[in-house]
Protein backbone atom coordinates (compact mmCIF):
# COMPACT_ATOMS: atom_id res chain seq x y z
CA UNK A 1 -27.06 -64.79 117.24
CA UNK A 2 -26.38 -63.68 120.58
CA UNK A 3 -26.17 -64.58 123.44
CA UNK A 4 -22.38 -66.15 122.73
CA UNK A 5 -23.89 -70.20 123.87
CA UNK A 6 -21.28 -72.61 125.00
CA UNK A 7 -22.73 -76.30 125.06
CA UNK A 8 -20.43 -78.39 127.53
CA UNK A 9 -20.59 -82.05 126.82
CA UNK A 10 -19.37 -85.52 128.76
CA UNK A 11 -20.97 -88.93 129.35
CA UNK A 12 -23.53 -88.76 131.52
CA UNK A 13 -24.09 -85.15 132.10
CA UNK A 14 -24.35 -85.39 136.05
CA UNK A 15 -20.57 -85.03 136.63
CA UNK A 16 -18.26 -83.10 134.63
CA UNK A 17 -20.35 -81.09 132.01
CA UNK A 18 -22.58 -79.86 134.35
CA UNK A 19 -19.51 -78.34 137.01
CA UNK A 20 -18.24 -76.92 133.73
CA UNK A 21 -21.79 -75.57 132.63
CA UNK A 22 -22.25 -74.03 136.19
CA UNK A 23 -18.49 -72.87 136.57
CA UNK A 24 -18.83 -71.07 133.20
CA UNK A 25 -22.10 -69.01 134.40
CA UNK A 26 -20.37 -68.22 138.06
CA UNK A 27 -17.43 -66.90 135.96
CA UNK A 28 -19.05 -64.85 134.06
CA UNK A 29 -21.01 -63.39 136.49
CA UNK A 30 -17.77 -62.65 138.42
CA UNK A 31 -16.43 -61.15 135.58
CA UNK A 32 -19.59 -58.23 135.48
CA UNK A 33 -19.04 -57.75 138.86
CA UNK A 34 -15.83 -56.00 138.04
CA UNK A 35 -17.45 -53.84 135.99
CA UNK A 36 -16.98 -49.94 136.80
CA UNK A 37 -19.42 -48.48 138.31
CA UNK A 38 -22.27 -46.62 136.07
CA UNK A 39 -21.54 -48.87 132.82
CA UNK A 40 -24.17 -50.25 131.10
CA UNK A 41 -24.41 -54.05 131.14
CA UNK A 42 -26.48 -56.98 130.39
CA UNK A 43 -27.64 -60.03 132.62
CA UNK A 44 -24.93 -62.58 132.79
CA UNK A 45 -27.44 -65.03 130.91
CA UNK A 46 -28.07 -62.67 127.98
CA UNK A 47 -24.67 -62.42 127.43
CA UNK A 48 -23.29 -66.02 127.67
CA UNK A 49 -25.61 -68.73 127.65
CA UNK A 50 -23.93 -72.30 129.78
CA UNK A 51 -25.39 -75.44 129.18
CA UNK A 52 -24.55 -79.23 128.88
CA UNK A 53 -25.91 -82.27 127.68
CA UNK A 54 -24.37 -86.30 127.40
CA UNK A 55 -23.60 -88.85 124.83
CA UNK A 56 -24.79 -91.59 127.11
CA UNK A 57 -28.30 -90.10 127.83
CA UNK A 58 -29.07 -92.76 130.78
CA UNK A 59 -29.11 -90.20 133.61
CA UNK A 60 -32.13 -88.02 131.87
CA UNK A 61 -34.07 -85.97 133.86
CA UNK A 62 -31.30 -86.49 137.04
CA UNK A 63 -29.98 -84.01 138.98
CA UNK A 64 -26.43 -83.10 139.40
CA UNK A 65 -24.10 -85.78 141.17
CA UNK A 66 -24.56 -84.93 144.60
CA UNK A 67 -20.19 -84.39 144.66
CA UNK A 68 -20.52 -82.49 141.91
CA UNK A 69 -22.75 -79.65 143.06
CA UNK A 70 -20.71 -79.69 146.29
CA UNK A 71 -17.90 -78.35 144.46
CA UNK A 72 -20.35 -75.97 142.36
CA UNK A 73 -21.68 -74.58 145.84
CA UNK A 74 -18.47 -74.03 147.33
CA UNK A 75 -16.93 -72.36 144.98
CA UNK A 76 -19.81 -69.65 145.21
CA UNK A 77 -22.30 -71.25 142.29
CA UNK A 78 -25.78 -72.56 142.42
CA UNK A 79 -26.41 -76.30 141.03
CA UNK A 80 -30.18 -75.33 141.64
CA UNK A 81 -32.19 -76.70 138.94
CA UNK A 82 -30.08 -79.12 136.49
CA UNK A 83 -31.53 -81.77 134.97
CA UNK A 84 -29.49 -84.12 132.91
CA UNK A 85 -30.26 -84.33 129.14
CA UNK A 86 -28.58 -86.49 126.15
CA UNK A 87 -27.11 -84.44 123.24
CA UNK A 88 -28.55 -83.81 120.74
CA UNK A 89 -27.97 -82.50 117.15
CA UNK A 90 -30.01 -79.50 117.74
CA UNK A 91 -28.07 -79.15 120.78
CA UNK A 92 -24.64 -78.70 118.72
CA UNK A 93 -26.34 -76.83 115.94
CA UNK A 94 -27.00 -74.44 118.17
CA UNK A 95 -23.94 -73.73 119.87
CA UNK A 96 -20.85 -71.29 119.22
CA UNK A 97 -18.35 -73.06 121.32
CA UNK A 98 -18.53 -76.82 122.21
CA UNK A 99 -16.59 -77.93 124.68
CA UNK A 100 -16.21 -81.78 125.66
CA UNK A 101 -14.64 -84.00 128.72
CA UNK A 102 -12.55 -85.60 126.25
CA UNK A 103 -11.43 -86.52 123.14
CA UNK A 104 -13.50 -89.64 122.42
CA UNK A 105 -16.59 -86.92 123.03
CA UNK A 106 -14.87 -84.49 120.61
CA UNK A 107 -15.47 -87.22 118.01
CA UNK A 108 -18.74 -88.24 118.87
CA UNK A 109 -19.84 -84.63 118.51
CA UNK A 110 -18.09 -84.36 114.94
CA UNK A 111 -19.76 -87.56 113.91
CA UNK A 112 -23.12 -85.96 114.37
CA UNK A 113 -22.57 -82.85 113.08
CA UNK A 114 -19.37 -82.95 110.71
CA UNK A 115 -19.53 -78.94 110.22
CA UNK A 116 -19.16 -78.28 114.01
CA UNK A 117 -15.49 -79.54 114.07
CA UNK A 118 -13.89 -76.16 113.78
CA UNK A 119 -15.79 -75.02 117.47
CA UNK A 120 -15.33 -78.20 119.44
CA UNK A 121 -12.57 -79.41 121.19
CA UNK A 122 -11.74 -81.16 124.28
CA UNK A 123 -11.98 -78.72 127.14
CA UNK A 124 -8.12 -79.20 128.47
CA UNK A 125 -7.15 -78.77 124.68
CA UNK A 126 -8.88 -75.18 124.13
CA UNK A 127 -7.73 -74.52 127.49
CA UNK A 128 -4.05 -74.86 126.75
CA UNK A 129 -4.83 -73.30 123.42
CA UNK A 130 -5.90 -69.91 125.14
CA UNK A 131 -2.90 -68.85 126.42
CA UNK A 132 -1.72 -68.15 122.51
CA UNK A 133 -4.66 -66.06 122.20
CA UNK A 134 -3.75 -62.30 121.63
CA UNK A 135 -6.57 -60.34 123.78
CA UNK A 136 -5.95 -57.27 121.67
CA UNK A 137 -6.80 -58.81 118.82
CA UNK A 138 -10.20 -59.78 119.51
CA UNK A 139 -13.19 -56.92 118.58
CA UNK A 140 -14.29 -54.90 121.64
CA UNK A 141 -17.78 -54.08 120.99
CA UNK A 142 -18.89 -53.27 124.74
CA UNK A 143 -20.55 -55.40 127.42
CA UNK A 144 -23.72 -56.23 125.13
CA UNK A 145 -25.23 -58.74 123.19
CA UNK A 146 -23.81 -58.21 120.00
CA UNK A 147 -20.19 -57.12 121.32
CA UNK A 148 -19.85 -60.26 123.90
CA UNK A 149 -21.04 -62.35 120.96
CA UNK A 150 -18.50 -61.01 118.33
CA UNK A 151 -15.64 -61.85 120.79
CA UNK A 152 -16.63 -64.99 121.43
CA UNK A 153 -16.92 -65.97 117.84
CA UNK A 154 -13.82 -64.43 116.85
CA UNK A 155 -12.04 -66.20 120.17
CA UNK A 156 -13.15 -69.55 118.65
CA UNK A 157 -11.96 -68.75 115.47
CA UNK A 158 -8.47 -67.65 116.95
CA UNK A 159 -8.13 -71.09 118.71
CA UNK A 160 -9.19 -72.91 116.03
CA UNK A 161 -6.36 -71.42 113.80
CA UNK A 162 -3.83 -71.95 116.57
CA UNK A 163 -4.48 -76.13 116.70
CA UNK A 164 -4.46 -76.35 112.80
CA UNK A 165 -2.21 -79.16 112.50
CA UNK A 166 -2.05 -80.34 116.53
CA UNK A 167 -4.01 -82.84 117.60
CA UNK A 168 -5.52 -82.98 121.19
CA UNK A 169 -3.33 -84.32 124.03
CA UNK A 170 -4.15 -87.62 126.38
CA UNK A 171 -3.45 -85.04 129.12
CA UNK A 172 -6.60 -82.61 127.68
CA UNK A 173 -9.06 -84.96 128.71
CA UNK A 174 -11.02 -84.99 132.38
CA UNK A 175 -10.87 -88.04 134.18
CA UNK A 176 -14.76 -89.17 134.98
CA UNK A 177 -15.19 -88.58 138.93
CA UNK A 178 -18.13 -90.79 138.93
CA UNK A 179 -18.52 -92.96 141.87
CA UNK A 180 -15.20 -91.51 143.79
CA UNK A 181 -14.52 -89.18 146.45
CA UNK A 182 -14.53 -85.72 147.14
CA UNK A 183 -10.99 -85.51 146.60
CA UNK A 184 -11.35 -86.18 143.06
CA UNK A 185 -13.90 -83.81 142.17
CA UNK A 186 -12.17 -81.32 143.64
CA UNK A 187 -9.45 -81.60 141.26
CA UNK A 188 -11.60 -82.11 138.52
CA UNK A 189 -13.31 -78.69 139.37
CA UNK A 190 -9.97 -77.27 139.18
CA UNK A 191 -9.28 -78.79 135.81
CA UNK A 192 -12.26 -77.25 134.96
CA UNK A 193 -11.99 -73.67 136.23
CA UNK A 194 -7.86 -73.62 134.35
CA UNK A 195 -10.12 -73.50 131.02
CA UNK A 196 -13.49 -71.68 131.61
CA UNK A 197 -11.75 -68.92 134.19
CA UNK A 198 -9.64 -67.73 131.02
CA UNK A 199 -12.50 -67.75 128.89
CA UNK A 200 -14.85 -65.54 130.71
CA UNK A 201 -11.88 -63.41 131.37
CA UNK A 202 -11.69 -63.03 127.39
CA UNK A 203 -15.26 -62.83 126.57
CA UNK A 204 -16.35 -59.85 129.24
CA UNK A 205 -13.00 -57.73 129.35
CA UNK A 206 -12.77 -55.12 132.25
């Protein structure tokens, strides 16, 4: 049930899953602020829900990489608040879209929870798989709960039917910034924003 939840997922949840959680929300949020004037809308949150977790579950309780929620601030969003958390099954369970680092993730998740397979994939991979998307096929049941959520089920569906047969590419996955520069993160971020920009452009239309 709504709101549509996207669980982002990499190793230690400081780095790349939690630009990607944080990314998603500022998206989203830029996406309502296109919004015509004197439409009736929802809170970002109640619409799409961003949040992350970690297979490695070392870094619990840890804030953001300090790196990482540069990039987060300067590309307008607020890092305020993380904490790092391992993944868990109740995690994916509850989660319409799961999106991991990479591929090696993608399997761990499927491994716990075998009937999540057909809404997780490596972020680079659903990504690329976007751009076959038809918009005007998706429902449009208005900037609400229950019309944002409908998309965004039917978007995963759509993606799912266009890698039947494909496997993920070595090029899909994120390279873990841990430990290196600026730089780095920077372009990770961008990796990052190629995927989840498209996807809050598909899930709040304007």
């Amino acid at each position: 049930m709504p709101p549509f939840t996207v669980l982002h997922i990499c190793m230690g949840n400081i780095c790349r899953s939690p630009m990607a959680e944080r990314l998603l929300a500022l998206a989203v949020q830029q996406r309502l602020s296109r919004v015509p004037a004197g439409t009736a809308t929802t809170g970002a949150d109640a619409l799409v829900l961003s949040h992350s977790a970690g297979t490695g579950g070392w870094h619990d309780g840890e804030e953001m990489n300090p790196p990482a929620a540069r990039q987060v601030r300067a590309r307008g969003g607020d890092p305020a608040g993380f904490a790092a958390r391992k993944l868990l099954s109740e995690h994916i369970d509850a989660a319409d879209l799961v999106l991991t680092a990479t591929a090696d993730q993608q399997e761990y998740v499927v491994a716990l929870r075998a009937d999540a397979e057909e809404r997780t994939f490596v972020l680079g991979e659903f990504g690329r798989l976007l751009a076959v998307v038809d918009p005007a096929a998706l429902p449009d049941g208005g900037l609400n709960p229950d019309g944002v959520y409908a998309r965004g089920v039917a978007l995963v569906q759509a993606v799912n039917a266009a890698r039947r047969g494909a496997a993920a590419l070595p090029a899909d996955d994120l390279d873990d910034p841990w430990g290196r520069g600026d730089q780095t993160f920077s372009r990770v971020a961008d990796e990052i924003e190629e995927t989840i920009v498209p996807l809050a452009r598909l899930l709040i239309p304007s």
